[in-house]
C-alpha atoms as a PDB file:
ATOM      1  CA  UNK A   1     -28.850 -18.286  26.196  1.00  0.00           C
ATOM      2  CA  UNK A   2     -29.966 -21.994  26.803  1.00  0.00           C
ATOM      3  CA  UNK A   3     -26.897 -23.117  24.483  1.00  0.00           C
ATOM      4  CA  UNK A   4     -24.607 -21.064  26.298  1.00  0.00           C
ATOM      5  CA  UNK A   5     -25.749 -22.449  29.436  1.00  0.00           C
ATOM      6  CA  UNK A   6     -25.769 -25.909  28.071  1.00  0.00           C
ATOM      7  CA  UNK A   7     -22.435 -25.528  27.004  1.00  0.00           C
ATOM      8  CA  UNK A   8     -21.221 -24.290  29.689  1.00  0.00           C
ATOM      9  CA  UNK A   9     -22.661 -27.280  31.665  1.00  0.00           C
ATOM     10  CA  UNK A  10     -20.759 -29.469  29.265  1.00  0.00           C
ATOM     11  CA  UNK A  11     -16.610 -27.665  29.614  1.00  0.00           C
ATOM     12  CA  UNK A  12     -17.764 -27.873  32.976  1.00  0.00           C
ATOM     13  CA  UNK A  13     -18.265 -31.427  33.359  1.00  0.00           C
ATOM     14  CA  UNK A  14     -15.179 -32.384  30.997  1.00  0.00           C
ATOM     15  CA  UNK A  15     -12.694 -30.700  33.629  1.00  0.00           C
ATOM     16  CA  UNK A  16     -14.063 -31.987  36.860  1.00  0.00           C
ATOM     17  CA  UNK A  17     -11.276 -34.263  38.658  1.00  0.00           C
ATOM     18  CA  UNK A  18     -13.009 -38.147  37.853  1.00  0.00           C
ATOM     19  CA  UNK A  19     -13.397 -36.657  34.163  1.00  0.00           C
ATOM     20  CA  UNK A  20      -9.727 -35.834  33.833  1.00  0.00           C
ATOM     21  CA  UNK A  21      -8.487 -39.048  35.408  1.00  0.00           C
ATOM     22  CA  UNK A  22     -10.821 -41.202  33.316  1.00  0.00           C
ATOM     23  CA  UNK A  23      -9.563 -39.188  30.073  1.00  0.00           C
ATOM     24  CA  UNK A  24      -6.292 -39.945  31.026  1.00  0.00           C
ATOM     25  CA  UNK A  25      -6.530 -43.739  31.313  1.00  0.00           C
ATOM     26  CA  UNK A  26      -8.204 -43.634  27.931  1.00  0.00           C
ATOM     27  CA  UNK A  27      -4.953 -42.152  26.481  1.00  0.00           C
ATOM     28  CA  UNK A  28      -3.353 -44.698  28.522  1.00  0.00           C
ATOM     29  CA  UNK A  29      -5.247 -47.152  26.955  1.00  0.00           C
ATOM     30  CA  UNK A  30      -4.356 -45.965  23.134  1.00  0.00           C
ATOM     31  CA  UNK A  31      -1.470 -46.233  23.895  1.00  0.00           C
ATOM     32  CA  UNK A  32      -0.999 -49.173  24.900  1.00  0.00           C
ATOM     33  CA  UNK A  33      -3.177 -50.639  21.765  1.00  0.00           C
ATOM     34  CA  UNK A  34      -0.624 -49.011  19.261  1.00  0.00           C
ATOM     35  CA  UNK A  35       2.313 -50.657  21.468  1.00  0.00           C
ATOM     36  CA  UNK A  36       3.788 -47.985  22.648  1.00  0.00           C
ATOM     37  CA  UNK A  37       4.010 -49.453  26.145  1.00  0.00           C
ATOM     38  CA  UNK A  38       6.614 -46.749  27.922  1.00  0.00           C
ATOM     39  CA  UNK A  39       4.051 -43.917  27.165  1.00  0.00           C
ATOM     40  CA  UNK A  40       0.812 -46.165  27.834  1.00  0.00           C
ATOM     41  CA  UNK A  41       2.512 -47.057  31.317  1.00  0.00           C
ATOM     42  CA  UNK A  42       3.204 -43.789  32.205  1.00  0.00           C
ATOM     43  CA  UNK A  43      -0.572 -42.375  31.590  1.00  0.00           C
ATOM     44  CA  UNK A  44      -2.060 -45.163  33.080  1.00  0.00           C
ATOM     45  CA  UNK A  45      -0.154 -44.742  36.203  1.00  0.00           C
ATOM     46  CA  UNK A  46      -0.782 -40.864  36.414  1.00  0.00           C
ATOM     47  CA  UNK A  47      -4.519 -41.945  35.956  1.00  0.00           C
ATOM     48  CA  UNK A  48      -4.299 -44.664  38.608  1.00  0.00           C
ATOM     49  CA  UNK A  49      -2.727 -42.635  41.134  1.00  0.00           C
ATOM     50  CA  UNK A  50      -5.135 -39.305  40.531  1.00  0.00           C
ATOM     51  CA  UNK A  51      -8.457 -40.790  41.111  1.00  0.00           C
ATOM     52  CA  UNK A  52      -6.519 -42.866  43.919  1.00  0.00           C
ATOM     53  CA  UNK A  53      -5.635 -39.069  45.464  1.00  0.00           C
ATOM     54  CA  UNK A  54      -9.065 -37.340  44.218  1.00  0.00           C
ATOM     55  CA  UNK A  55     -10.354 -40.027  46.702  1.00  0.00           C
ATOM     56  CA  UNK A  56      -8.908 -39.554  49.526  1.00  0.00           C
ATOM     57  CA  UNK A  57     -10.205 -38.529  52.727  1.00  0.00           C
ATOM     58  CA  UNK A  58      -6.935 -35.901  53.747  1.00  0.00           C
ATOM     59  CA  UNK A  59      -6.761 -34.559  50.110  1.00  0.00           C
ATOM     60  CA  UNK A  60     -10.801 -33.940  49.376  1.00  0.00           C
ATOM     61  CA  UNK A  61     -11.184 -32.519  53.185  1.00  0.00           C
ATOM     62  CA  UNK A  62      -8.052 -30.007  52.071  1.00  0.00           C
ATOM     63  CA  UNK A  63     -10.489 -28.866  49.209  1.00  0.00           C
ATOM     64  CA  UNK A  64     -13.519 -28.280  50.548  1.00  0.00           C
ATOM     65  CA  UNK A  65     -12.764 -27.179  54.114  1.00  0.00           C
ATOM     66  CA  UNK A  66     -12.143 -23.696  52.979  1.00  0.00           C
ATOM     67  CA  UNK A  67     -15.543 -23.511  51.653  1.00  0.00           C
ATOM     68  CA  UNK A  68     -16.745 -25.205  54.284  1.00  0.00           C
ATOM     69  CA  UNK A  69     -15.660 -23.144  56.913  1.00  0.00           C
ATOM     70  CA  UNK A  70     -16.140 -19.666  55.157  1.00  0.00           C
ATOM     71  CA  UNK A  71     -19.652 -18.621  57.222  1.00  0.00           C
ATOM     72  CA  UNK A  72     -20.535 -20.328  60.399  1.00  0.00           C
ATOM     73  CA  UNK A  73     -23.787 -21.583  61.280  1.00  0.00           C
ATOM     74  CA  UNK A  74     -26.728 -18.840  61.722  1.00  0.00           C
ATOM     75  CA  UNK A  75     -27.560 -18.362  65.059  1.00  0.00           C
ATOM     76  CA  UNK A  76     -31.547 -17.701  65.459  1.00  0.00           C
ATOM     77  CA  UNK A  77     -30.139 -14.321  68.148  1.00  0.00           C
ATOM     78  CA  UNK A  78     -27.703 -13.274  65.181  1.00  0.00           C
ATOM     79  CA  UNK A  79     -31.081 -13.017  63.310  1.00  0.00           C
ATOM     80  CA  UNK A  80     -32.278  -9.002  62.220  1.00  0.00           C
ATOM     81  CA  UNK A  81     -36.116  -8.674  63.991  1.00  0.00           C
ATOM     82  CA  UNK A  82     -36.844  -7.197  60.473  1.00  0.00           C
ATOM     83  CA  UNK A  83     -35.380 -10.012  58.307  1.00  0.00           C
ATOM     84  CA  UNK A  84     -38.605 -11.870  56.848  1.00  0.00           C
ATOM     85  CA  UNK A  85     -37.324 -13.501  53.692  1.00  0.00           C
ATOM     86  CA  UNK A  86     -35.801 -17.064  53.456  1.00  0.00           C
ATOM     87  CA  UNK A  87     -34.408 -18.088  50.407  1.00  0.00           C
ATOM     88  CA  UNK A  88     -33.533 -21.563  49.760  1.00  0.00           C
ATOM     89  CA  UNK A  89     -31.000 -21.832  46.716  1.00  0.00           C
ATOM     90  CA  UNK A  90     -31.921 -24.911  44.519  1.00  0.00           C
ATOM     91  CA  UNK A  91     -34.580 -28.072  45.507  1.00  0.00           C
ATOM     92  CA  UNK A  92     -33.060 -30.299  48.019  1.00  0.00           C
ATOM     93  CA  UNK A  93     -35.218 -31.313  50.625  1.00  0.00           C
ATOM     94  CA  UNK A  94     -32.743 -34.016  52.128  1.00  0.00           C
ATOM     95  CA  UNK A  95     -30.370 -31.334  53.231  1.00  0.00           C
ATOM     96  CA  UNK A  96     -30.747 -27.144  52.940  1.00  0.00           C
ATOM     97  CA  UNK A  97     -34.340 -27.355  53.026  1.00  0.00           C
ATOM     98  CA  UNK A  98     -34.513 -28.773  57.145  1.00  0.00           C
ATOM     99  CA  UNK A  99     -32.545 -25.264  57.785  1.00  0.00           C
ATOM    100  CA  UNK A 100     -35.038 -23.402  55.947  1.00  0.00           C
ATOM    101  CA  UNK A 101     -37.676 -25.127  58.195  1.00  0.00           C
ATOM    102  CA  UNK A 102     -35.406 -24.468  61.176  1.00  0.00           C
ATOM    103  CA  UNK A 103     -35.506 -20.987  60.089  1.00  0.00           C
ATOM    104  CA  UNK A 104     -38.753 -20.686  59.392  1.00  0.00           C
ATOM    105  CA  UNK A 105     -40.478 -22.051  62.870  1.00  0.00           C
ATOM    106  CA  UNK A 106     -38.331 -19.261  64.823  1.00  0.00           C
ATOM    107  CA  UNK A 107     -38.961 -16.308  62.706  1.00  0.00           C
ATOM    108  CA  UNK A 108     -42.229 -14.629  63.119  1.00  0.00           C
ATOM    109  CA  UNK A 109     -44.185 -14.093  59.572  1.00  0.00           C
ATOM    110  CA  UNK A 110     -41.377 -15.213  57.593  1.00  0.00           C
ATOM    111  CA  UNK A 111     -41.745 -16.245  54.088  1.00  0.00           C
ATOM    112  CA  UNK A 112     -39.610 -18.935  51.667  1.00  0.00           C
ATOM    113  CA  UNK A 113     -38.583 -18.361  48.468  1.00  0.00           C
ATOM    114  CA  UNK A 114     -38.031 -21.599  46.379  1.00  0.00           C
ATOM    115  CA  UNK A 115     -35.875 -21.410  43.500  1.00  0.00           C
ATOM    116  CA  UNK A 116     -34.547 -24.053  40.528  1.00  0.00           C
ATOM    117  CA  UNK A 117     -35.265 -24.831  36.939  1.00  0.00           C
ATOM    118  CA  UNK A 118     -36.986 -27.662  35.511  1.00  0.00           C
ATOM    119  CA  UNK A 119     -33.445 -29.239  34.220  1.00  0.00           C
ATOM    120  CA  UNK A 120     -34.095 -32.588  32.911  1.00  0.00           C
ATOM    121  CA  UNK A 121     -37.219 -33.150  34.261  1.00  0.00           C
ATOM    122  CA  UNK A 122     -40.885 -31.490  33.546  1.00  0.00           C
ATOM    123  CA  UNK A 123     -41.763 -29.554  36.849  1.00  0.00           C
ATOM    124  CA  UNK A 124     -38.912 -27.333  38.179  1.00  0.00           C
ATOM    125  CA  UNK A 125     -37.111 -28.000  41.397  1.00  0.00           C
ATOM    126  CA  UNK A 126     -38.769 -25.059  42.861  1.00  0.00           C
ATOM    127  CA  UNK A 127     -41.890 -26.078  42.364  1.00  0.00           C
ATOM    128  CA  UNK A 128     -41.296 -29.889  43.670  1.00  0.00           C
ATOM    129  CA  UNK A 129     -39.657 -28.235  46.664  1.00  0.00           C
ATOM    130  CA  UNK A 130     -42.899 -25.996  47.235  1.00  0.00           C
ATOM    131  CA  UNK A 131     -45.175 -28.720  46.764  1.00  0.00           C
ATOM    132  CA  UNK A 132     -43.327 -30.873  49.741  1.00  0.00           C
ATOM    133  CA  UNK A 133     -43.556 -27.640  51.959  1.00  0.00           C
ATOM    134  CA  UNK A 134     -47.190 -27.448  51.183  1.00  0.00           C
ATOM    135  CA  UNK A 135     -47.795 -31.634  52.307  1.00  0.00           C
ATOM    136  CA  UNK A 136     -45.936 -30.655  55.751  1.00  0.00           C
ATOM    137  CA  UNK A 137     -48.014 -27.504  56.383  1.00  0.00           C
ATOM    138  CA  UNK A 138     -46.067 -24.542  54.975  1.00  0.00           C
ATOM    139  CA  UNK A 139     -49.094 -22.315  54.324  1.00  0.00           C
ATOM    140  CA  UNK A 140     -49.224 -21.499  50.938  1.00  0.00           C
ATOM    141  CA  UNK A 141     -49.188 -18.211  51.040  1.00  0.00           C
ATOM    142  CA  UNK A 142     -45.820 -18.146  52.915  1.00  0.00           C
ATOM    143  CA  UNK A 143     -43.859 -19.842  49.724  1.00  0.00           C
ATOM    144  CA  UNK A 144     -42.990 -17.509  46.989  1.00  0.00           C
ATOM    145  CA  UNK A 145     -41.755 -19.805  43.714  1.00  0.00           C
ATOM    146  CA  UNK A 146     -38.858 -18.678  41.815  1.00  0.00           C
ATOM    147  CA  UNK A 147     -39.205 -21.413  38.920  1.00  0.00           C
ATOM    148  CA  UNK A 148     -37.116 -19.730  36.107  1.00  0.00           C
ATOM    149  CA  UNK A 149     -33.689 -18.844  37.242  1.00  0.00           C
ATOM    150  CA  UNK A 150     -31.103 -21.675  36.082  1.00  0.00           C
ATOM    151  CA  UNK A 151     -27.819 -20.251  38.304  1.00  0.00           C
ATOM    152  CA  UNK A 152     -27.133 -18.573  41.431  1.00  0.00           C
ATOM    153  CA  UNK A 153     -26.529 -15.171  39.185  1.00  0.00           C
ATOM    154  CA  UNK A 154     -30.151 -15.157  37.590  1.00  0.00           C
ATOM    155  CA  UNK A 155     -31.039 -16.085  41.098  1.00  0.00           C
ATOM    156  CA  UNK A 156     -29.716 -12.872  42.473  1.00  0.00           C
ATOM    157  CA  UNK A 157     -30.987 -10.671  39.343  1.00  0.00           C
ATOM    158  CA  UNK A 158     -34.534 -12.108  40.601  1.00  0.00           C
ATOM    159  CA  UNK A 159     -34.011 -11.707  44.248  1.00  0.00           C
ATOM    160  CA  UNK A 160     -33.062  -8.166  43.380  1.00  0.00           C
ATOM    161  CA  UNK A 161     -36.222  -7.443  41.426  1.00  0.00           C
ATOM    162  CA  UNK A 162     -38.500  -9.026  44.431  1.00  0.00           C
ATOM    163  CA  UNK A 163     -36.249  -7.851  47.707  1.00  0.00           C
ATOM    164  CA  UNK A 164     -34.330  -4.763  46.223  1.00  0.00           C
ATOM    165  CA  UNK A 165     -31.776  -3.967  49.380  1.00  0.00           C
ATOM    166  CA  UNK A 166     -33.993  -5.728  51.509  1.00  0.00           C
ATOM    167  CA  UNK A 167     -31.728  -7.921  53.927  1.00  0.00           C
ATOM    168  CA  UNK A 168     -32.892 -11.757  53.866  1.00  0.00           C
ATOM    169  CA  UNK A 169     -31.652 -14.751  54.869  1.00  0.00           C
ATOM    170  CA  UNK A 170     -29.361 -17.219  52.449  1.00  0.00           C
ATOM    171  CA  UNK A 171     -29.884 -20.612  52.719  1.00  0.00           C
ATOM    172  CA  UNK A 172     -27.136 -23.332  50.512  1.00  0.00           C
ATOM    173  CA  UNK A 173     -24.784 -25.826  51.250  1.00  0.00           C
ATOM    174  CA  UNK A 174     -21.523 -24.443  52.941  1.00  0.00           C
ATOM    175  CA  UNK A 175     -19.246 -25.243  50.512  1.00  0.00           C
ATOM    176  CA  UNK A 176     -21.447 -23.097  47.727  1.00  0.00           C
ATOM    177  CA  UNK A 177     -22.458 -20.364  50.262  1.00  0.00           C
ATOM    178  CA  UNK A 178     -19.011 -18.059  49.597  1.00  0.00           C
ATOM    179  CA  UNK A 179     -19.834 -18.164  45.771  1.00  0.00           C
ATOM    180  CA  UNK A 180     -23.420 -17.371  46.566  1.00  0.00           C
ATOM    181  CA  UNK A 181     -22.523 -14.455  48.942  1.00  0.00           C
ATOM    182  CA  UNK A 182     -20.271 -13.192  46.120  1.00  0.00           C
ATOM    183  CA  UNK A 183     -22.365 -13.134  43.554  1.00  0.00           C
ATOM    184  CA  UNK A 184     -25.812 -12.123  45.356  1.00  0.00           C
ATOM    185  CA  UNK A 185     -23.596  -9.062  46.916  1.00  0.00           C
ATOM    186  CA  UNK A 186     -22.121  -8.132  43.259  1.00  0.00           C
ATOM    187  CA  UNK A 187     -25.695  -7.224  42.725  1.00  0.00           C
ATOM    188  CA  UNK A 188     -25.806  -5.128  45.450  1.00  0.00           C
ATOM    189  CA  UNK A 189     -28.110  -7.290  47.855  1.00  0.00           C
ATOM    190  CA  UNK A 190     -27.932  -8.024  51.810  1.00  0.00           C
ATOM    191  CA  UNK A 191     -27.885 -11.575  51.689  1.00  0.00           C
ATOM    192  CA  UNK A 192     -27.596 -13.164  55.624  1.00  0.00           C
ATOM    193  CA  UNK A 193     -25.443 -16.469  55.045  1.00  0.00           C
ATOM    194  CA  UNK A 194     -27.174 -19.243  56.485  1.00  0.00           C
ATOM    195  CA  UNK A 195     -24.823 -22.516  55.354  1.00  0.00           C
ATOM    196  CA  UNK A 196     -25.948 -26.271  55.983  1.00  0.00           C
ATOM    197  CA  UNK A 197     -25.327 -29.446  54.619  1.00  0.00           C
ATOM    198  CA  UNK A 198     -21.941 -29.876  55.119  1.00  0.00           C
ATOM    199  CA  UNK A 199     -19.843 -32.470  53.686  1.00  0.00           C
ATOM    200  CA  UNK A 200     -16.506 -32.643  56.114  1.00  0.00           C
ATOM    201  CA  UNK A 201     -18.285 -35.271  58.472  1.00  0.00           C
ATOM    202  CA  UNK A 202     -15.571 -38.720  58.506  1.00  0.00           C
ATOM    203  CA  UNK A 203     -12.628 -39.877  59.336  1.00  0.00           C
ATOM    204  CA  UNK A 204      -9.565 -37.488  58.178  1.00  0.00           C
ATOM    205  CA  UNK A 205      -6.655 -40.051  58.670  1.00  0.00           C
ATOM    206  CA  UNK A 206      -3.930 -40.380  56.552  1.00  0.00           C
ATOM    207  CA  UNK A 207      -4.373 -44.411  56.311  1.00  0.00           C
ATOM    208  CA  UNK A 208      -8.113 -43.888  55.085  1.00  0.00           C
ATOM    209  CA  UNK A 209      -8.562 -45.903  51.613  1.00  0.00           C
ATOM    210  CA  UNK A 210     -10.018 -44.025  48.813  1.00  0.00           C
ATOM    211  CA  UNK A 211     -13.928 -44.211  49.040  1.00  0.00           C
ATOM    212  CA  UNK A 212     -16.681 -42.815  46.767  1.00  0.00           C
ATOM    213  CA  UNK A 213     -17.793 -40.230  49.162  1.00  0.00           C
ATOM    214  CA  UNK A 214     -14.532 -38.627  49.146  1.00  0.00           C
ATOM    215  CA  UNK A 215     -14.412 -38.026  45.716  1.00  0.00           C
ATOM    216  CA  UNK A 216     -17.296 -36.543  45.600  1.00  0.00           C
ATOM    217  CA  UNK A 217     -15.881 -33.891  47.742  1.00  0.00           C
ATOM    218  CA  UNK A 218     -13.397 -33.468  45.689  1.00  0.00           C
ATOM    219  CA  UNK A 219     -15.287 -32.430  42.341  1.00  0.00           C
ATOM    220  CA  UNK A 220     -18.041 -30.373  44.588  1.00  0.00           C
ATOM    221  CA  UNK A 221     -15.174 -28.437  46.079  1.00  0.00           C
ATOM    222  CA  UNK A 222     -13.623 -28.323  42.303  1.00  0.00           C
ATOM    223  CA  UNK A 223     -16.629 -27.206  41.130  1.00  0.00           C
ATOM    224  CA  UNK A 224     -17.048 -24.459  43.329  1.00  0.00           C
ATOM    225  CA  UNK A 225     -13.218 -23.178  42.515  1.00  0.00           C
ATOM    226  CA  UNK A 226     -14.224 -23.207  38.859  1.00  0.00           C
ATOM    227  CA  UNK A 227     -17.270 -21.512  39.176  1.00  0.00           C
ATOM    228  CA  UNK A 228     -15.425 -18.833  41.015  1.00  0.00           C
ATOM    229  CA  UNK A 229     -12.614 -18.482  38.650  1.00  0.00           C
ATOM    230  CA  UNK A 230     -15.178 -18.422  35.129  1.00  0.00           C
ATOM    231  CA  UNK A 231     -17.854 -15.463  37.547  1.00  0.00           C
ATOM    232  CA  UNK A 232     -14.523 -13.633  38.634  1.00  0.00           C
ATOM    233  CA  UNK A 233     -13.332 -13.705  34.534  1.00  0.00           C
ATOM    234  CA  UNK A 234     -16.868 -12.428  33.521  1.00  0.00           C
ATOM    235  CA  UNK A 235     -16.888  -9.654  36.026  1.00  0.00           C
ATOM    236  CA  UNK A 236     -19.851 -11.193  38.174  1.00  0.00           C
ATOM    237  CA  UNK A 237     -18.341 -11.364  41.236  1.00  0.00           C
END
C-alpha cells in the first residue's frame, strides 16, 4: 500500500502542467546539443509558450473556476440543528482551518475532526493542526484526531466507521470540495460542503503577465481533474 501510494504520488507529479513544460524544454535542449536545430527550436518554443499560458491569469482562472464555484459558501441558517461534526480535510491552519473555527463558535456542542498523515515529517498534520486548536482554546475534548488516513478516500472509509450516515459538515478548499463530496458520498455518507480558501482572488485581464501565483492555479486545478479522472477509473467515485 505505501508503494502504491508513493507511486502514485510520483505519475502524479510527472504530469502536472510546470512538469510537462520543463520536460519539454529538456528535449528541446537535446536537441539542440546533437544539432538538430529545426526540432530543438520547435520544442523549445512549445515549452516557452506553455508555461507562458499555464501562467496566465485568464487561462488558470478558466481551470479552476469550475471547481471553485461548484458549492457556495455555508451559510450558519443553512446549518441542520442536529449537525455536530466538523471535519477539516488535511492540516492547514492559514486557510480551511479559520472556517472550521467560524463553524465551530456558531454551532452549539460541535466537535472537529482533524485529519492528515505524517508525510515527510514526524508528527502528522492532524496532530499539528490539533495541537494549534488546543494553544487557542479548542477544548480538548472537542477535537477528535484522525492521524492515519493519507487521501480523501481513506478519509471517508474512517469518517464512515466514526459518523456512519450521520450528516456533518465538510470543510476543504473549494477547488477540492467537488472531489471530496464525490468520494465521501460514494461511501454512502452525508457530507454538508463547507468550501473556503479560494484561489480566484486577482486581476482576470487578458494583458496580465504570467506570474507564479497563476500557475499555481493551474496545476491545483490540474490536479484536481486528474484525481477525478484516476477515482472515476477505479470505481471510487
Amino acid at each position: 500500500m505505501e508503494f502504491a501510494f508513493a507511486l502514485k504520488k510520483i505519475i502524479s507529479a510527472m504530469i502536472m502542467p510546470l512538469s510537462l513544460g520543463l520536460f519539454l524544454a529538456i528535449i528541446g535542449l537535446i536537441l539542440l546539443y546533437k544539432n538538430r536545430f529545426k526540432s530543438a527550436k520547435i520544442f523549445l518554443t512549445i515549452s516557452i509558450v506553455w508555461i507562458a499560458l499555464i501562467s496566465y491569469a485568464p487561462f488558470s482562472n478558466l481551470l479552476i473556476k469550475p471547481l471553485e464555484t461548484t458549492y457556495q459558501k455555508l451559510e450558519l441558517e443553512e446549518i441542520p440543528a442536529d449537525v455536530k461534526y466538523i471535519l477539516l480535510l488535511g492540516g492547514d491552519m492559514e486557510n480551511r482551518a479559520w472556517e472550521v473555527l467560524r463553524l465551530y463558535n456558531n454551532i452549539q456542542n460541535a466537535k472537529i475532526i482533524t485529519s492528515g498523515y505524517a508525510g515527510r515529517g514526524e508528527i502528522p498534520e492532524a496532530v499539528l493542526t490539533a495541537n494549534i486548536l488546543y494553544e487557542i482554546g479548542i477544548k480538548q475534548e472537542d477535537i477528535i484526531i484522525h492521524r492515519e488516513p493519507k487521501d480523501t478516500k481513506e478519509e471517508a472509509i474512517k469518517i464512515k466507521e466514526l459518523l456512519g450516515e450521520e450528516k456533518f459538515i465538510l470543510v476543504t478548499s473549494s477547488y477540492h470540495m467537488p472531489r471530496a463530496m464525490a468520494l465521501f458520498r460514494k461511501e454512502g455518507l452525508s457530507p454538508i460542503a463547507a468550501p473556503t480558501d479560494y484561489k480566484i482572488k486577482g486581476s482576470n485581464e487578458a494583458l496580465s503577465a504570467p506570474s507564479g501565483g497563476n500557475l499555481q492555479k493551474t496545476e491545483i486545478a490540474w490536479h484536481e481533474y486528474i484525481g477525478t479522472l484516476w477515482s472515476k477509473l477505479r470505481g471510487q467515485i
